[in-house]
Protein backbone atom coordinates (compact mmCIF):
# COMPACT_ATOMS: atom_id res chain seq x y z
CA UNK A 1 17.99 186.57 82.46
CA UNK A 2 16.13 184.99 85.56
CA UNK A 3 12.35 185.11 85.36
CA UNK A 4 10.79 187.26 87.84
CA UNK A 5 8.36 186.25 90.85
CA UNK A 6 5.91 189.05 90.81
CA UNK A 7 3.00 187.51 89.25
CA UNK A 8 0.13 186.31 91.95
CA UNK A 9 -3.28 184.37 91.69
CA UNK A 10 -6.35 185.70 93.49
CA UNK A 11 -9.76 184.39 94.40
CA UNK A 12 -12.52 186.79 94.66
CA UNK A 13 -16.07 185.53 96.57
CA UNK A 14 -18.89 186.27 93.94
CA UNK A 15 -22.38 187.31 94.94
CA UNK A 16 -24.83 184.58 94.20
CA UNK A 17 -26.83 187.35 92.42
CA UNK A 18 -24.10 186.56 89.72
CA UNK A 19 -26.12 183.22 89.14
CA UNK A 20 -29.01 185.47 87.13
CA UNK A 21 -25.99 186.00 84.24
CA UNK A 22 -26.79 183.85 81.34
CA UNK A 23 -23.04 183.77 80.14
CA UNK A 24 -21.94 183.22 83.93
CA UNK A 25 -24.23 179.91 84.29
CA UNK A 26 -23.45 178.57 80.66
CA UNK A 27 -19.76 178.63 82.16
CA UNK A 28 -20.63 176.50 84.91
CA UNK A 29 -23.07 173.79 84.00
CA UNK A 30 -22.07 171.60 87.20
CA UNK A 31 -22.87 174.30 89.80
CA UNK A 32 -23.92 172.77 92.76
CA UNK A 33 -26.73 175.09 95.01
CA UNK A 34 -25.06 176.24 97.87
CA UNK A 35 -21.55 175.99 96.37
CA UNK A 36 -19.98 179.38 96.28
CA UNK A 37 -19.64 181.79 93.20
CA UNK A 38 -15.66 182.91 92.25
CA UNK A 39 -13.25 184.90 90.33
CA UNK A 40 -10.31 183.43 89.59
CA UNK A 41 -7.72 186.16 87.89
CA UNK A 42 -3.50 186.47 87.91
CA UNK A 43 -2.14 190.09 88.75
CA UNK A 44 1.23 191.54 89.35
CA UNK A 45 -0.32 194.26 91.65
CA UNK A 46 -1.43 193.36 95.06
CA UNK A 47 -4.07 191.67 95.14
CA UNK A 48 -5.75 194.15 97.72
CA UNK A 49 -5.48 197.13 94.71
CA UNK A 50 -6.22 194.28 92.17
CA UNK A 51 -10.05 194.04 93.75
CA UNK A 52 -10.27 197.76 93.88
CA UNK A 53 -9.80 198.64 90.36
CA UNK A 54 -12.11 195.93 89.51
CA UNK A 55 -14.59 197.18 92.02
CA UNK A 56 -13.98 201.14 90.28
CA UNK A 57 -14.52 199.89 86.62
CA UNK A 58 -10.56 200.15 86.55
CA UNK A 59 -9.41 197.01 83.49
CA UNK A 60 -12.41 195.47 85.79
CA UNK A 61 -13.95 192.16 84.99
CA UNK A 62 -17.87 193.02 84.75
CA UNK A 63 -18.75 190.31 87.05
CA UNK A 64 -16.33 191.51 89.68
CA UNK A 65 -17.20 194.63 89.29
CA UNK A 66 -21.06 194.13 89.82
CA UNK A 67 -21.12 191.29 92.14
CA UNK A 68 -17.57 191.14 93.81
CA UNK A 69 -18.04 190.97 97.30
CA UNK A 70 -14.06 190.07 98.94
CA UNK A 71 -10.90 188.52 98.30
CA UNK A 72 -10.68 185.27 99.80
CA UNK A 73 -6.69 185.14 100.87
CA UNK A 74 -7.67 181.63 102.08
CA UNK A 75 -7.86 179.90 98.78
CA UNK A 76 -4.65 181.45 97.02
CA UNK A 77 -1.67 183.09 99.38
CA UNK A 78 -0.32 179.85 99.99
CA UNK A 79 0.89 179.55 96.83
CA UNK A 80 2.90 183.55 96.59
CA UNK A 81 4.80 184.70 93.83
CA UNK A 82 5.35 183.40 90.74
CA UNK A 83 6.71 183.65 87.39
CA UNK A 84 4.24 184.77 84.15
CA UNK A 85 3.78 181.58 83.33
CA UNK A 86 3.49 179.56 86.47
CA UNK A 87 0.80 182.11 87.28
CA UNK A 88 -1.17 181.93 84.18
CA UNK A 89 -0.54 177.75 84.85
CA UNK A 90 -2.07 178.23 88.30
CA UNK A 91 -4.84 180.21 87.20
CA UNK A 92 -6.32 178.06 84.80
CA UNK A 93 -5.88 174.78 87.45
CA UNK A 94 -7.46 176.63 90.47
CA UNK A 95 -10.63 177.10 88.25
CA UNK A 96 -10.83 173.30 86.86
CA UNK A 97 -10.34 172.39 90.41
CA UNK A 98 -12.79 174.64 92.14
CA UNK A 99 -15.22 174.26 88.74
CA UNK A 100 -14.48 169.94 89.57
CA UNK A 101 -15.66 170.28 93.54
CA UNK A 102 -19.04 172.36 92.41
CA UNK A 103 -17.62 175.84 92.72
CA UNK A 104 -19.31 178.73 90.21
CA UNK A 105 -16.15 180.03 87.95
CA UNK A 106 -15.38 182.51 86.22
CA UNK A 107 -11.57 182.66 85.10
CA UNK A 108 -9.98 185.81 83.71
């Protein structure tokens, strides 16, 4: 059976208030000031509903769900659907690449 394309990555734009989380910092040791804060996560919803259940406490990520500010379509639609494991493959490179350039990380 043919692996199905329903999986998606998503960026979410952090609040920079996120930099006063211990655990958040410790993640991202080469931060650059001025860089911006993200959320990197995989979903099989749309990633429009994804942000508001994270946003309502809904299987939220607590840093999403205190400090998420928008989805940033920008960084992540060019790349559509995937399979389970091409999205899980993409998630974890988006966040070593943004992480790489300066970018504050967190990955689900």
């Amino acid at each position: 059976m043919p692996r199905r394309e329903r999986y998606c990555v998503y960026v979410i734009e952090l609040s920079k208030d996120v930099l006063r989380e211990s655990r958040f910092r410790k993640a991202n040791p080469g931060y650059r000031t001025g860089k911006p804060c993200l959320y990197v996560g995989m979903t099989g919803l749309d990633p429009d509903v994804r942000f508001d259940k994270h946003k309502a406490g809904i299987q939220s990520n607590r840093f999403v769900q205190a400090y998420g500010l928008r989805l940033l379509p920008e960084l992540y639609a060019l790349y559509g659907k995937l399979d389970h494991d091409g999205a899980c493959a993409l998630e974890v490179e988006l966040a070593i690449d943004f992480r790489e350039a300066g970018y504050g990380v967190w990955q689900a």
